[in-house]
C-alpha atoms as a PDB file:
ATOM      1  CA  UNK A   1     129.279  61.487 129.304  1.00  0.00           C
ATOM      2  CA  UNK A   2     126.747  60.798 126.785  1.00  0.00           C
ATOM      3  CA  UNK A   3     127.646  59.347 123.266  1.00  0.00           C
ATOM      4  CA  UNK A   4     126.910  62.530 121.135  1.00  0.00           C
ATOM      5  CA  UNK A   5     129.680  64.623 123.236  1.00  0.00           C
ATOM      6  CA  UNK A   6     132.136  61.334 123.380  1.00  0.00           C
ATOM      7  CA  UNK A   7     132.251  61.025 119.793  1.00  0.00           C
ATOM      8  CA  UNK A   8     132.601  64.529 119.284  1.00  0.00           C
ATOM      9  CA  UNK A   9     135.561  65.110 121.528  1.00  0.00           C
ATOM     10  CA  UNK A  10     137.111  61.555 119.838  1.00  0.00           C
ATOM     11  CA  UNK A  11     136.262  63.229 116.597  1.00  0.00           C
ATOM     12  CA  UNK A  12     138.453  66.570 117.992  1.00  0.00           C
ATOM     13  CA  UNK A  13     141.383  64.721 118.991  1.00  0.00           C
ATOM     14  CA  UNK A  14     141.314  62.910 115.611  1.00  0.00           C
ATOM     15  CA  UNK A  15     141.656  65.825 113.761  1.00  0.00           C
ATOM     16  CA  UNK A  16     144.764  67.103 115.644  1.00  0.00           C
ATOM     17  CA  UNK A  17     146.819  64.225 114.699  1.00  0.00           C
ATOM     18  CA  UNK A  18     149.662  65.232 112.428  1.00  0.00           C
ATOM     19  CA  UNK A  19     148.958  63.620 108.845  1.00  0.00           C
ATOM     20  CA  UNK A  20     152.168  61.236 109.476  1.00  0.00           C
ATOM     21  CA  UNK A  21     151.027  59.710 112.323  1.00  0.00           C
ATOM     22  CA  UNK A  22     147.160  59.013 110.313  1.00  0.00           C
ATOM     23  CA  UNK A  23     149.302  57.193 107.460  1.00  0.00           C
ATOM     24  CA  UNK A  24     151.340  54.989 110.066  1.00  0.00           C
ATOM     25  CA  UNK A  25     147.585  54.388 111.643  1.00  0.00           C
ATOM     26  CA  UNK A  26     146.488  53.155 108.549  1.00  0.00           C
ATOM     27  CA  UNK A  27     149.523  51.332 107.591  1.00  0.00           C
ATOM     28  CA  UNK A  28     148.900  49.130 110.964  1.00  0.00           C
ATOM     29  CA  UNK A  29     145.626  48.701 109.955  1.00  0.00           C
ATOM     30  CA  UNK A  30     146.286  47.436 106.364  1.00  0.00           C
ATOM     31  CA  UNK A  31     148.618  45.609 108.371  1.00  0.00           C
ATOM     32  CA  UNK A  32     146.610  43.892 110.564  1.00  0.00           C
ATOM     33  CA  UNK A  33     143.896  43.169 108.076  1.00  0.00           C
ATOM     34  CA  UNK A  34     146.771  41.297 106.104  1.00  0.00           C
ATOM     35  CA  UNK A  35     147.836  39.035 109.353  1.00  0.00           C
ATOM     36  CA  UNK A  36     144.282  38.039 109.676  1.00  0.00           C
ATOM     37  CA  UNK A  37     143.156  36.932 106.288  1.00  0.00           C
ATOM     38  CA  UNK A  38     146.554  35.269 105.853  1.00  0.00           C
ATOM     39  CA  UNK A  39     145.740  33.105 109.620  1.00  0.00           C
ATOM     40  CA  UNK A  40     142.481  32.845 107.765  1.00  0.00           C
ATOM     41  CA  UNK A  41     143.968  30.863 104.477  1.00  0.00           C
ATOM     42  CA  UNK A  42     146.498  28.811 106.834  1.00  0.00           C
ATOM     43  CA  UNK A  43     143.134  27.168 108.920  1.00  0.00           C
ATOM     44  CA  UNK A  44     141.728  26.637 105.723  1.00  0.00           C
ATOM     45  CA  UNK A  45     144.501  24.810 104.568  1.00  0.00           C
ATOM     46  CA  UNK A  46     144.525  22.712 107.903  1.00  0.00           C
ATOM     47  CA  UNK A  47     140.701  22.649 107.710  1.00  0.00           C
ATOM     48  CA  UNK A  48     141.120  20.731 103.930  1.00  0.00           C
ATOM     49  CA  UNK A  49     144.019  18.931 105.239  1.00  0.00           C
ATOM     50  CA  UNK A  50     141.954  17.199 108.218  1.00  0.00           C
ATOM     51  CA  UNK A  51     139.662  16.396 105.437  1.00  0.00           C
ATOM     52  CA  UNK A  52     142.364  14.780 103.530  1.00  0.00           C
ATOM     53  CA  UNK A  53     143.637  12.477 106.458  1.00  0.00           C
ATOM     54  CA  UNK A  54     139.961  11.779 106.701  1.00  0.00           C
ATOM     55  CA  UNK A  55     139.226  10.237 103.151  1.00  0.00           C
ATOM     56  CA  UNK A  56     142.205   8.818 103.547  1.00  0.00           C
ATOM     57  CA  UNK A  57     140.860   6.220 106.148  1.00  0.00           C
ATOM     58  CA  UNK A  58     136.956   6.794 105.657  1.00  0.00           C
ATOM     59  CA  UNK A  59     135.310   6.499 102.045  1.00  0.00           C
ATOM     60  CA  UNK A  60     133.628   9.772 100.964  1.00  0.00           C
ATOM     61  CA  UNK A  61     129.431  10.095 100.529  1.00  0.00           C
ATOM     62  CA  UNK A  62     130.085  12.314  97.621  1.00  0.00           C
ATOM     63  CA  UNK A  63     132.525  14.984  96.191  1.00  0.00           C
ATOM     64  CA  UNK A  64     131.996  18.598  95.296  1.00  0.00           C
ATOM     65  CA  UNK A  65     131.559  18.274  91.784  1.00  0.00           C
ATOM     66  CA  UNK A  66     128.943  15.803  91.883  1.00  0.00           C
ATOM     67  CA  UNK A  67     127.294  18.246  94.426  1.00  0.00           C
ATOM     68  CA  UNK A  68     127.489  21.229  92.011  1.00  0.00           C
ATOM     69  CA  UNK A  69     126.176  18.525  89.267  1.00  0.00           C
ATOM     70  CA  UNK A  70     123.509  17.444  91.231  1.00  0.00           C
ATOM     71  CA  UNK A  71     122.213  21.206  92.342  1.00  0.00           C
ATOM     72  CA  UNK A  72     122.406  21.846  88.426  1.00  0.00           C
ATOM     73  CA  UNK A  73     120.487  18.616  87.291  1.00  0.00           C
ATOM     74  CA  UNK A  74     117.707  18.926  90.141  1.00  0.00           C
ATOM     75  CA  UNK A  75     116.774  22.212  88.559  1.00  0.00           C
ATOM     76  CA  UNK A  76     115.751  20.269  85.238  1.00  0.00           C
ATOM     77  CA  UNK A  77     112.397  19.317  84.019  1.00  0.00           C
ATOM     78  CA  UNK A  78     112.594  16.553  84.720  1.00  0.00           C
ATOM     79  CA  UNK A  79     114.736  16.342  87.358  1.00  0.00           C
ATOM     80  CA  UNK A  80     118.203  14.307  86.816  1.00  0.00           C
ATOM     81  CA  UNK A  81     119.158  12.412  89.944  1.00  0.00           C
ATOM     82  CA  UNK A  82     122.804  11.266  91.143  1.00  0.00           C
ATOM     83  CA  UNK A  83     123.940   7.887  90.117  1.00  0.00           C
ATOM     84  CA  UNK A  84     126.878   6.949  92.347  1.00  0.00           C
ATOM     85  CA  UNK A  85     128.137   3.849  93.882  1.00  0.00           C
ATOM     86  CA  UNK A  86     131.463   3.022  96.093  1.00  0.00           C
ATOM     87  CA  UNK A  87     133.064  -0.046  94.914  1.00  0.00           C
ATOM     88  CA  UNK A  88     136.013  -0.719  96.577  1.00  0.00           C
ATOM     89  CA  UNK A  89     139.588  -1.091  94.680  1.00  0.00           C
ATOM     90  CA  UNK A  90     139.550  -4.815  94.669  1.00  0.00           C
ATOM     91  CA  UNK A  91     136.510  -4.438  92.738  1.00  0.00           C
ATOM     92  CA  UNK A  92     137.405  -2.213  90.049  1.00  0.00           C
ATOM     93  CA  UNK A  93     138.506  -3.950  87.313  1.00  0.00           C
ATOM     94  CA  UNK A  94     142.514  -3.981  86.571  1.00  0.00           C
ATOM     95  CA  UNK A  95     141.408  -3.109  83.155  1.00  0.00           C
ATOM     96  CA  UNK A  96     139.861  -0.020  84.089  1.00  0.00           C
ATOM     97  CA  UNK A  97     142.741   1.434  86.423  1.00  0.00           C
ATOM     98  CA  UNK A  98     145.136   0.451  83.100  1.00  0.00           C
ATOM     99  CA  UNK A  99     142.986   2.500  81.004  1.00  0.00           C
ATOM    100  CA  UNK A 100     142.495   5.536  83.085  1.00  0.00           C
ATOM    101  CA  UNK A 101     146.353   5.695  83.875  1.00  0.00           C
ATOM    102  CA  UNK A 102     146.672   4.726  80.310  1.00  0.00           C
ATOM    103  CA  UNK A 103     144.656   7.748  79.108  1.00  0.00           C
ATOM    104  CA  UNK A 104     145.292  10.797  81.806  1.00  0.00           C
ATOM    105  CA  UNK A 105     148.490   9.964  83.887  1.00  0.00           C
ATOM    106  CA  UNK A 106     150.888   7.441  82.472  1.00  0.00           C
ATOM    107  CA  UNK A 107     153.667   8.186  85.271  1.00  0.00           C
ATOM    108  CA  UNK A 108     151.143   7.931  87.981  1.00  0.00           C
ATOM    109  CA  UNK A 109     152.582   5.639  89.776  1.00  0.00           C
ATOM    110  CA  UNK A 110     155.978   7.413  89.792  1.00  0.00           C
ATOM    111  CA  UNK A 111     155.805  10.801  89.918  1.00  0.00           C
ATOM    112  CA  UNK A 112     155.435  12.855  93.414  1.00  0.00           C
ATOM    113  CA  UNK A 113     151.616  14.340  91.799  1.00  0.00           C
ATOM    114  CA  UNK A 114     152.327  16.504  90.028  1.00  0.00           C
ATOM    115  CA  UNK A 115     154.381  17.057  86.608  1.00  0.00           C
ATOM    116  CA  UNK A 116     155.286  20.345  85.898  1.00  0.00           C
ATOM    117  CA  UNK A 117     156.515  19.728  82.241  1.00  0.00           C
ATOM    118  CA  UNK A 118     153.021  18.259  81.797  1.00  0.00           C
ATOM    119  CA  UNK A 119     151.548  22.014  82.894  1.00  0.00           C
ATOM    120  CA  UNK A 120     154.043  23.651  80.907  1.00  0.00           C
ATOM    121  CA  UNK A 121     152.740  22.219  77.910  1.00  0.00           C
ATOM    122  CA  UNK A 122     149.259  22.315  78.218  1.00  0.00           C
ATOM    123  CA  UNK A 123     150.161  26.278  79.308  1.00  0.00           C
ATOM    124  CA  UNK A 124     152.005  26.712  76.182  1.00  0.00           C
ATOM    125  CA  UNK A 125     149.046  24.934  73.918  1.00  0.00           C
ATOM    126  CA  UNK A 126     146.342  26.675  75.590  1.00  0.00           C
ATOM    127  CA  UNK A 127     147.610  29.976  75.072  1.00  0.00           C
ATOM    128  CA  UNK A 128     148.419  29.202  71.352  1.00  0.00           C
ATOM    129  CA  UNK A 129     145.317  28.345  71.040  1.00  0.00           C
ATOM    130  CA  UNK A 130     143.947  31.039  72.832  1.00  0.00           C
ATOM    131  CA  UNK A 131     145.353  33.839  70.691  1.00  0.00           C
ATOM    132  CA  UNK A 132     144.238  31.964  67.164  1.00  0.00           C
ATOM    133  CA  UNK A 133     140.566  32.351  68.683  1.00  0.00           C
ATOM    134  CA  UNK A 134     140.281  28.503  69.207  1.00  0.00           C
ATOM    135  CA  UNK A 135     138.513  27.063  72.288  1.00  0.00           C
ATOM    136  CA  UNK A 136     140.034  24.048  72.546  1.00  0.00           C
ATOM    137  CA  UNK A 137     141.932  23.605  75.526  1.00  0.00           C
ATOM    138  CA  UNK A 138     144.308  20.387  76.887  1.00  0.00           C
ATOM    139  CA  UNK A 139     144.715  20.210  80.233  1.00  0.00           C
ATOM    140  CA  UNK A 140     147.900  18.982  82.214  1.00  0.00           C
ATOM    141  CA  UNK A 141     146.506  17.521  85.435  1.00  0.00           C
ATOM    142  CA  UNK A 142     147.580  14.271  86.695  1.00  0.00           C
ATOM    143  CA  UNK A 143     145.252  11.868  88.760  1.00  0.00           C
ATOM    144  CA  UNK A 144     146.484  13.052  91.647  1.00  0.00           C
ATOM    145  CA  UNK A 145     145.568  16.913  90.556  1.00  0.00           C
ATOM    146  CA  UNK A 146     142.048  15.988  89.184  1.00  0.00           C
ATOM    147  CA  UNK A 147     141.431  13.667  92.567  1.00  0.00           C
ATOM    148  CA  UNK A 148     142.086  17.198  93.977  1.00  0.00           C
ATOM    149  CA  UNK A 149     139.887  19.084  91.818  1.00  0.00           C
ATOM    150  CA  UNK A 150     136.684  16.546  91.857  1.00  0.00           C
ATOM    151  CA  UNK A 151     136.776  16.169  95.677  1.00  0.00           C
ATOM    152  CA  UNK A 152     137.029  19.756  97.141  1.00  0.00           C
ATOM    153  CA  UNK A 153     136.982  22.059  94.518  1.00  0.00           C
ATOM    154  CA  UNK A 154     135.609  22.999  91.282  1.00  0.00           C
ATOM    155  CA  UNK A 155     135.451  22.906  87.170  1.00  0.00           C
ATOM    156  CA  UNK A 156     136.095  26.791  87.233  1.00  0.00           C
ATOM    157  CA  UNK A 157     139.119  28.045  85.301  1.00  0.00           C
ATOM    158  CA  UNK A 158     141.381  30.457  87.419  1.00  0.00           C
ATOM    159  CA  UNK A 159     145.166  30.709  88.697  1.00  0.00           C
ATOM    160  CA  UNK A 160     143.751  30.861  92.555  1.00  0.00           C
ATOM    161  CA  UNK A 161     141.821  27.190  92.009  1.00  0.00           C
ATOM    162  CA  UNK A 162     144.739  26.136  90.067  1.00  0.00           C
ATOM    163  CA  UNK A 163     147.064  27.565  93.073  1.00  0.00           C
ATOM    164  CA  UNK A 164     144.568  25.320  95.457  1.00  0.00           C
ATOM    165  CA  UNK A 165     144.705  22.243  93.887  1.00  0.00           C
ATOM    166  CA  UNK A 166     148.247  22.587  93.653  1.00  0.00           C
ATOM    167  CA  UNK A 167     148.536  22.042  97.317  1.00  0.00           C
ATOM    168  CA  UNK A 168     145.312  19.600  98.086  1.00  0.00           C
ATOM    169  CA  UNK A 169     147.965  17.780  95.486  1.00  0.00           C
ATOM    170  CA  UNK A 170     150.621  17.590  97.984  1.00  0.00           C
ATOM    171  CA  UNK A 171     148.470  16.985 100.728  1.00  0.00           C
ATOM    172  CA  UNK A 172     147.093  13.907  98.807  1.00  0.00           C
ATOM    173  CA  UNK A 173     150.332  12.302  98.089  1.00  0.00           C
ATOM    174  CA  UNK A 174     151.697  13.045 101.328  1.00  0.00           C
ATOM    175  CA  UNK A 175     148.853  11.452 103.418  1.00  0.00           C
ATOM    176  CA  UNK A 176     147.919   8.891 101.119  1.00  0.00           C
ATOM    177  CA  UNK A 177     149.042   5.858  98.670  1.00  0.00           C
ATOM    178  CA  UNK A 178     148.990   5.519  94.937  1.00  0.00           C
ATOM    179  CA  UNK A 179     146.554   2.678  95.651  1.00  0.00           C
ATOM    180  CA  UNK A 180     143.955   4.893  97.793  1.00  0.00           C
ATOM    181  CA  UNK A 181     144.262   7.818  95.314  1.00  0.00           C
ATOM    182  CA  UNK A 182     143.440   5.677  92.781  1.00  0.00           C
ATOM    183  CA  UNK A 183     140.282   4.003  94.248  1.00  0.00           C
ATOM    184  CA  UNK A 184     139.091   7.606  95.302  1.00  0.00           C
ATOM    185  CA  UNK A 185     139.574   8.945  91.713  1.00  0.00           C
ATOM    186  CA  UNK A 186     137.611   6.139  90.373  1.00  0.00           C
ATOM    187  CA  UNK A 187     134.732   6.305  92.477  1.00  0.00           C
ATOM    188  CA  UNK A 188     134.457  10.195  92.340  1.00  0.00           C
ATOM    189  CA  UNK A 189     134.640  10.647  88.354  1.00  0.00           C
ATOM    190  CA  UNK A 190     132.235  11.714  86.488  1.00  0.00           C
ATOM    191  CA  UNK A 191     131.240   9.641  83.635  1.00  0.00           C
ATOM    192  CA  UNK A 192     128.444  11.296  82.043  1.00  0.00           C
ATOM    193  CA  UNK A 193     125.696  13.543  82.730  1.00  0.00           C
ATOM    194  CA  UNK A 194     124.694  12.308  86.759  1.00  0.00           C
ATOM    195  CA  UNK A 195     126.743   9.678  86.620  1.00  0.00           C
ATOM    196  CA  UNK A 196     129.719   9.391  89.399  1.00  0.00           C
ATOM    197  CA  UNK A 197     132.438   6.433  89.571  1.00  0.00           C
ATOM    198  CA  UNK A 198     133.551   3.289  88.327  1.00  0.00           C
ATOM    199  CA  UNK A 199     130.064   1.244  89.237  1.00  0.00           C
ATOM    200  CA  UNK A 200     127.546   3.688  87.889  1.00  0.00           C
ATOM    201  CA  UNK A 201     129.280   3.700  84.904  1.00  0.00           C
ATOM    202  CA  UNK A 202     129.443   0.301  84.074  1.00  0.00           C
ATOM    203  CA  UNK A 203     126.224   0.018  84.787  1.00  0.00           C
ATOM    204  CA  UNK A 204     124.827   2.830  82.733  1.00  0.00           C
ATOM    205  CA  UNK A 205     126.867   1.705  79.571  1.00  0.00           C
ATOM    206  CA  UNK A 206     126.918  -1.737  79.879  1.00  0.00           C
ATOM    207  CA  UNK A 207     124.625  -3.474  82.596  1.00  0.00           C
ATOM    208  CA  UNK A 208     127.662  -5.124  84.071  1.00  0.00           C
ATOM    209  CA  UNK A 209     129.893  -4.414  86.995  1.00  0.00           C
ATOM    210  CA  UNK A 210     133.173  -2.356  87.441  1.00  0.00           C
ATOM    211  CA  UNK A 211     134.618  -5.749  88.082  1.00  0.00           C
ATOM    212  CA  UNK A 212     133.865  -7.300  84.838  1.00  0.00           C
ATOM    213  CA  UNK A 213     135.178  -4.576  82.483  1.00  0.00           C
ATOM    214  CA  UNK A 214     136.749  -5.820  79.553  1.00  0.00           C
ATOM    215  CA  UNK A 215     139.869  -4.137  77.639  1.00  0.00           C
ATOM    216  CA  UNK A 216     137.564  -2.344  75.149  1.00  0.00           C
ATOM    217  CA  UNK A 217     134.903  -1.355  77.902  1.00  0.00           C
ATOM    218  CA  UNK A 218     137.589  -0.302  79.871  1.00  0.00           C
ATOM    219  CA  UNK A 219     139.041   1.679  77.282  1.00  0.00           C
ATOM    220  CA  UNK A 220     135.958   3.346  76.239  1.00  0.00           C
ATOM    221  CA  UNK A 221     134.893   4.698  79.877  1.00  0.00           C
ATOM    222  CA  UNK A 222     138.835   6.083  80.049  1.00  0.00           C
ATOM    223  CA  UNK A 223     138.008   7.983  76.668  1.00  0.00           C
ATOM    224  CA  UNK A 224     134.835   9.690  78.433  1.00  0.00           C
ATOM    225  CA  UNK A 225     136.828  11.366  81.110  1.00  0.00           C
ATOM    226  CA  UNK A 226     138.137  14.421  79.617  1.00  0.00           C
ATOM    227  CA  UNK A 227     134.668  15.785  78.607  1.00  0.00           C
ATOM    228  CA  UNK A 228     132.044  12.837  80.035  1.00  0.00           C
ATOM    229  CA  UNK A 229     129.032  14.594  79.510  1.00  0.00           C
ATOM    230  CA  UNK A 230     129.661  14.995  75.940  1.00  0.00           C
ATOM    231  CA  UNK A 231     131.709  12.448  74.916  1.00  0.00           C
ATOM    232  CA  UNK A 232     128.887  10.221  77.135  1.00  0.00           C
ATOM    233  CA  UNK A 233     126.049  11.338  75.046  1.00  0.00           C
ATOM    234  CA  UNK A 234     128.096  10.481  72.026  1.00  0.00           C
ATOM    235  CA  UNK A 235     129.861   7.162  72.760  1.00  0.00           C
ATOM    236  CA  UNK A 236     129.369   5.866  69.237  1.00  0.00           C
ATOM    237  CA  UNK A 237     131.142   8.521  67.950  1.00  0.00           C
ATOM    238  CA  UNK A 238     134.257   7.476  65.421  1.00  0.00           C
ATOM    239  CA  UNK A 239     136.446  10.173  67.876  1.00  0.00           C
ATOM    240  CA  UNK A 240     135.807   7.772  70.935  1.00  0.00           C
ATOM    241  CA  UNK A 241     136.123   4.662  68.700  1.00  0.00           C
ATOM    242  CA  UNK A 242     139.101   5.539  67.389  1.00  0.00           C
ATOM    243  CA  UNK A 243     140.546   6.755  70.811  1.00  0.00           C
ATOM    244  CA  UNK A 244     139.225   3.884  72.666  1.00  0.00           C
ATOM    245  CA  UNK A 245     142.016   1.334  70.148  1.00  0.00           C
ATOM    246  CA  UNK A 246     144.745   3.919  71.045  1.00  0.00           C
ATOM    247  CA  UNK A 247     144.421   3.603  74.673  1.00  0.00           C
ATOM    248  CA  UNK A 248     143.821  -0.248  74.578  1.00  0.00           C
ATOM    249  CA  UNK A 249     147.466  -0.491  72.848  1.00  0.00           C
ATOM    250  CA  UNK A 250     148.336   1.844  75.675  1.00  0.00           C
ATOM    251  CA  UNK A 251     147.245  -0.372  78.321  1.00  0.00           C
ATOM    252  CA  UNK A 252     150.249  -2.824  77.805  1.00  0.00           C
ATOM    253  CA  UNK A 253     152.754  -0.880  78.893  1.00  0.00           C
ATOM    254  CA  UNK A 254     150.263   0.666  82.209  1.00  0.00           C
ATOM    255  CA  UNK A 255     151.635   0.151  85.420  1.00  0.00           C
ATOM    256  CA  UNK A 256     148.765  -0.239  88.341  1.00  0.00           C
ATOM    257  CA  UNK A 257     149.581   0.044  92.171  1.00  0.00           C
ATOM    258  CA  UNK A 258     150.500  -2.592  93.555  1.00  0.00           C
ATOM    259  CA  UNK A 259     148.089  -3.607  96.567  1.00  0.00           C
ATOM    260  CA  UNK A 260     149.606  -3.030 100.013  1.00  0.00           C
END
């Protein structure tokens, strides 16, 4: 039988089928179509978590921010390259990890990765500010959630990113220490236009090390995170002054990780 009269006679016995029976065809089809894109989701999730047992042994060439930053930057005139250095957490100064836990995550060292009240907050601000026509937004993130963010994901704004990092989160805490989230976080933050981790950084600002970092240097490059390519280009500014002596009287009372 050739193909015309095949599809023709499949095309007959189509027709015939009661309506009911087309319906409960296309419920198993929806059906189906569910099953797979949900098997699809669940190997991505192992596919990130393999990634995540990984980094947690092997230090990372790069992150997918700075790979978004640098396919952004290369399209400038003149070009803006990548500066980014590994340093390991030894030689990161204990002033800098006081600072950054100082300034984004002051329970880091407690708290499982993620603090809801934290997120309820910034939710409740954000949408305040939201309906008054403001733009300013806080965010609610710890360093755990932003390790999350800089490493597989992205600076977009939207519940399904939000819902991923979520559970890169509990990945991260459940494979890894405080100490190794901590040295990742470090090394993959971006500190100012191009400019990725705790070495680059110290470099770029100050011609010294990430090892060397005084309280106030320290203090300064914690300041930066938030909005680093702005706050970067303005490091003078009396807002990152004055921030800068509010998270150095901070960094008292910041607990580190201790080193296993």
């Amino acid at each position: 039988m050739t193909a015309l009269p095949l599809l023709q006679s499949l095309l007959t016995r189509l027709r015939q089928y009661p309506q009911k029976i087309r319906q409960q065809s296309l419920a198993s089809t929806l059906c189906q179509l569910a099953v797979a894109a949900a098997g699809l989701v669940m190997l991505y999730q192992v596919w990130l978590f393999l990634w995540v047992c990984w980094y947690s042994i092997f230090n990372p060439w790069g992150s997918a921010i700075m790979s978004q930053q640098a396919s952004i930057l290369s399209q400038r005139n003149p070009p803006v390259a990548i500066r980014y250095e590994w340093v390991s957490y030894d030689q990161i100064s204990d002033n800098l990890k006081k600072a950054v836990i100082a300034s984004e995550d002051a329970n880091f060292v407690s708290h499982g990765g993620i603090e809801w009240d934290a997120i309820e907050q910034a939710w409740r601000y954000n949408t305040a500010q939201s309906e008054k026509g403001r733009n300013k937004i806080r965010g609610g993130s710890t360093i755990s959630q932003q390790l999350a963010k800089n490493l597989f994901l992205s600076n977009d704004r939207s519940y399904i990113r939000k819902g991923q990092e979520l559970i890169i989160t509990f990945m991260l805490e459940t494979v890894m220490s405080k100490e190794r989230i901590l040295e990742l976080y470090l090394n993959l933050a971006e500190w100012g236009t191009g400019i990725f981790g705790a070495q680059a950084a110290s470099q770029h600002y100050y011609k010294t090390d990430a090892s060397k970092l005084s309280q106030k240097q320290a203090a300064q490059l914690a300041v930066l995170l938030p909005n680093p390519r702005v706050y970067g280009a303005n490091i003078g500014s009396r807002y990152v002054q004055s921030r800068t002596r509010t998270i150095q009287a901070r960094m008292k009372s910041a607990k580190i990780p201790e080193t296993q």
